[in-house]
Protein backbone atom coordinates (compact mmCIF):
# COMPACT_ATOMS: atom_id res chain seq x y z
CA UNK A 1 -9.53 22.39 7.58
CA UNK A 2 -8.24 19.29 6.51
CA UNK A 3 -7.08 16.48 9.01
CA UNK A 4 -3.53 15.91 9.54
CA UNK A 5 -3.99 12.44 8.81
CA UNK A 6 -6.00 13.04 5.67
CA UNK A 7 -3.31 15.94 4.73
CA UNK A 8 -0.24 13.92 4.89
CA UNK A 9 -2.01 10.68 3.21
CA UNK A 10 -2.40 12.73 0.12
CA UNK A 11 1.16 14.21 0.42
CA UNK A 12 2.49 10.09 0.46
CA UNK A 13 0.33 9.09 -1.64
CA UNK A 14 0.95 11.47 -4.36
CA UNK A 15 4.80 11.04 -3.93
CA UNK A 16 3.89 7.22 -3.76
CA UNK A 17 2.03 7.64 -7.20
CA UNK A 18 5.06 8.95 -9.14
CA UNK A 19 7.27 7.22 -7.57
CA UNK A 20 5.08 3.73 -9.43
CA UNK A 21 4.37 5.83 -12.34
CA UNK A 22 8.30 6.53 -12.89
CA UNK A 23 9.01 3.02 -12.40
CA UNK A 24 6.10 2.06 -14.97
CA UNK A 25 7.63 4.64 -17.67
CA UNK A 26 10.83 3.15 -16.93
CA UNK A 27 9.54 -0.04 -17.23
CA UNK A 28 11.19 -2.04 -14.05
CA UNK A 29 7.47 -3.78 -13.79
CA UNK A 30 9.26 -5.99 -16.55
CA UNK A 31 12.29 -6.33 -15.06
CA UNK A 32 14.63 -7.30 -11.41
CA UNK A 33 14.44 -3.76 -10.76
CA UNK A 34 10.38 -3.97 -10.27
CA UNK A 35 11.17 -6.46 -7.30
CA UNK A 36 12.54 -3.77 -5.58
CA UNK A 37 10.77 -0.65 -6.36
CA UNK A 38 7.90 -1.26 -4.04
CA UNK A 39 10.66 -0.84 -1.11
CA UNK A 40 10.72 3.00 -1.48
CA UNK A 41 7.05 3.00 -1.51
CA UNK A 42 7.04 1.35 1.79
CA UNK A 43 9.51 3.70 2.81
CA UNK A 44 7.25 6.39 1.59
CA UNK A 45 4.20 4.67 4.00
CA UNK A 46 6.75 3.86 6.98
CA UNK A 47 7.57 7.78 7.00
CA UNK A 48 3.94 9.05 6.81
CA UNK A 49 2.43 6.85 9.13
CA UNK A 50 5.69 7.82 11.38
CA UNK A 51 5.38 11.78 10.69
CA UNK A 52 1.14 11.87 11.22
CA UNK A 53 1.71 10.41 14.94
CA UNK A 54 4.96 12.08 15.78
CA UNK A 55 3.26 15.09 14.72
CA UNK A 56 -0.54 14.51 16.03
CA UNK A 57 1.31 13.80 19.13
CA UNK A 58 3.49 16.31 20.29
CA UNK A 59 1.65 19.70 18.19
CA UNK A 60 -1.82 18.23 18.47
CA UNK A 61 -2.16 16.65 21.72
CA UNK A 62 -0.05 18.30 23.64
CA UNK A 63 2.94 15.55 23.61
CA UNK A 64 0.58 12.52 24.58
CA UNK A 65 -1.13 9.93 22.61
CA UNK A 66 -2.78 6.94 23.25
CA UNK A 67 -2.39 3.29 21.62
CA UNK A 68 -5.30 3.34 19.68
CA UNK A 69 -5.28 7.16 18.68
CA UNK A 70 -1.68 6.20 17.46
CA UNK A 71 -2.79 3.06 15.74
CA UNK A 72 -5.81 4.78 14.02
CA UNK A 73 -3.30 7.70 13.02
CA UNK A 74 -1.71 5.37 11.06
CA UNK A 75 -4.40 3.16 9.87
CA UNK A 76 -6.00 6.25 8.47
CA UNK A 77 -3.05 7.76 6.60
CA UNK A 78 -2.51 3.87 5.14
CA UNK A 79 -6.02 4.30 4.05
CA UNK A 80 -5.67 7.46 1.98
CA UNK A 81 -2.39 6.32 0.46
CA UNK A 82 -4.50 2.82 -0.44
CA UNK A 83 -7.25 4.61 -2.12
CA UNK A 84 -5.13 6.32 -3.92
CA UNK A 85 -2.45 3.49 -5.09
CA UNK A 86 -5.82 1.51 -5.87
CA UNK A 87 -7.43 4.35 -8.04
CA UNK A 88 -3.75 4.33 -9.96
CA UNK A 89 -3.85 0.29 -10.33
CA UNK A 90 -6.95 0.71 -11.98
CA UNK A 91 -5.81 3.27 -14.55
CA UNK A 92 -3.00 1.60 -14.80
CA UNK A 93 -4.54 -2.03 -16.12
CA UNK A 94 -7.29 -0.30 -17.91
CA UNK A 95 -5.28 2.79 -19.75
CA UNK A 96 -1.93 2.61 -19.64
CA UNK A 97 -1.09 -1.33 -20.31
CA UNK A 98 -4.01 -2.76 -20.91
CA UNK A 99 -2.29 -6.18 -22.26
CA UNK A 100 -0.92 -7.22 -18.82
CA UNK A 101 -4.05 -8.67 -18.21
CA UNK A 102 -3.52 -11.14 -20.76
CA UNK A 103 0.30 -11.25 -20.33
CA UNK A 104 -0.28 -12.35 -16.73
CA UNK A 105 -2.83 -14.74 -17.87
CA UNK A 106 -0.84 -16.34 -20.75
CA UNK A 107 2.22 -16.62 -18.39
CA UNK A 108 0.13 -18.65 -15.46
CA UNK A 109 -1.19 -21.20 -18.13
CA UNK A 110 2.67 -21.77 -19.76
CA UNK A 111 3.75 -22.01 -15.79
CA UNK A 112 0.87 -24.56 -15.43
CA UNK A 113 1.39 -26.52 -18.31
CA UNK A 114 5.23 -27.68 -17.22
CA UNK A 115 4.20 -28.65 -13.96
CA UNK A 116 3.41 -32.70 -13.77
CA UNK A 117 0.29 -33.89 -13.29
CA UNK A 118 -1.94 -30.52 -13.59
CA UNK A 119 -5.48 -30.76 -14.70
CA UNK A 120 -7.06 -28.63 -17.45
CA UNK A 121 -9.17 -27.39 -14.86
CA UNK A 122 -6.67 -25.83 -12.88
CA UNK A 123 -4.65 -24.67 -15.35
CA UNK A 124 -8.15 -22.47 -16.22
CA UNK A 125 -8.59 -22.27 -12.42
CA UNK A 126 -4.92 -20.41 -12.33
CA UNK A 127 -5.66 -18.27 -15.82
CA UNK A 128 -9.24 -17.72 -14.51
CA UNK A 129 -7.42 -15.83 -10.45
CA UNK A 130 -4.79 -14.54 -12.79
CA UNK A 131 -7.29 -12.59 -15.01
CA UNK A 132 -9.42 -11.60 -11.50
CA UNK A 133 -6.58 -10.40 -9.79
CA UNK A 134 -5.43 -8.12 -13.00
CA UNK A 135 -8.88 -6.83 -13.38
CA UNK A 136 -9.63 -3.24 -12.37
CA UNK A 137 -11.65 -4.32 -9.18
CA UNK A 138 -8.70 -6.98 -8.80
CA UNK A 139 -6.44 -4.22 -9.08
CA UNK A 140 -8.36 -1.59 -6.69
CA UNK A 141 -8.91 -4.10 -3.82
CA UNK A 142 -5.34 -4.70 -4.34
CA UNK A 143 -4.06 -1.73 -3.85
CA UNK A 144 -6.16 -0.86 -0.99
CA UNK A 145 -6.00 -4.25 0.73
CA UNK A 146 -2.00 -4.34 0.19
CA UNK A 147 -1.35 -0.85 1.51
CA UNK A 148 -3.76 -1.15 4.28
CA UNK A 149 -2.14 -4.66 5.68
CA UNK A 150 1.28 -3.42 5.34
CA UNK A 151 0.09 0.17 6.56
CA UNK A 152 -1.64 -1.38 9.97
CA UNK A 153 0.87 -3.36 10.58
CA UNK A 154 3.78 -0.83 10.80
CA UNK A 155 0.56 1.63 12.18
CA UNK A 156 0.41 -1.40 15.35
CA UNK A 157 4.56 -0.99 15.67
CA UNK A 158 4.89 3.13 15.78
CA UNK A 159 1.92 3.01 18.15
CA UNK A 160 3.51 0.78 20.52
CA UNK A 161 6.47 2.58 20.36
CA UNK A 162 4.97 6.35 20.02
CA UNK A 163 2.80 6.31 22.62
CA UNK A 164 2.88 8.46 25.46
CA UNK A 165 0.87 9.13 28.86
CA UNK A 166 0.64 12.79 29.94
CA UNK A 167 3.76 13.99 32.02
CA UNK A 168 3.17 13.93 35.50
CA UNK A 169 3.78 16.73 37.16
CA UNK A 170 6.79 17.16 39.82
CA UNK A 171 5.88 17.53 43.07
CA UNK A 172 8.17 19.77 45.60
């Protein structure tokens, strides 16, 4: 049996995945749109990290939960939905636009080269971290990295505010 953690960080992370492939096909990655698609992704992490302690809480442990079984609720589902938005990135810059790797590239050294007083070398230093970040690896640890920051950190604010000690029972 799979856990509930594991369970509903494939659910989000599947709706995550079309939810960034949609925006890809409809190209908002090159537009003002793409600054706000990643919102609803959050949205999408914010609800599953919310959902796997609500419901590891009250049907799995009896309506009690600690802090830190809370927090690593959350951390956990952040970490499947990271795997798999970092498996996607991947495809992503190696499949489906391949070219953004240069794109990104060409765009840091024309940023570069209107700024005063910028060295050669670190207009290759800024080509050089854009072509890293854009790389597959880049790309993977990205993912991951991104979705597990923003995933613990909304992980550390449901756990404060989930948690709960066993009822005590009333004395008569």
């Amino acid at each position: 049996m799979m856990s509930r953690e594991f369970r509903y960080g494939l659910i989000a992370g599947f709706i995550t995945l079309l939810w960034m492939a949609f925006g890809y096909w409809m190209g908002w990655d090159k537009t003002e749109m793409g600054t706000y698609a990643p919102f609803l992704s959050m949205f999408i992490l914010i609800v599953a990290i919310y959902i796997s302690i609500l419901f590891k809480r009250d049907k799995d442990l009896g309506g009690a939960i600690t802090f830190g079984n809370a927090f690593i609720t959350g951390v956990s589902v952040s970490f499947v939905i990271g795997l798999m938005v970092g498996a996607f990135l991947v495809i992503y810059v190696e499949y489906i636009n391949p070219d953004i790797v240069n794109e990104v590239a060409k765009q840091a050294e024309d940023y570069y080269k209107t700024q005063k007083g910028v060295t050669q070398d670190e207009i290759n230093n800024a080509v050089n971290g854009a072509k890293a970040l854009y790389s597959p690896f880049g790309q993977f640890t990205y993912g991951i990295g991104t979705t597990m920051l923003t995933g613990g950190l909304i992980s550390l604010l449901c756990a404060a505010v989930m948690k709960r000690q066993e009822k005590l029972e009333v004395r008569s």
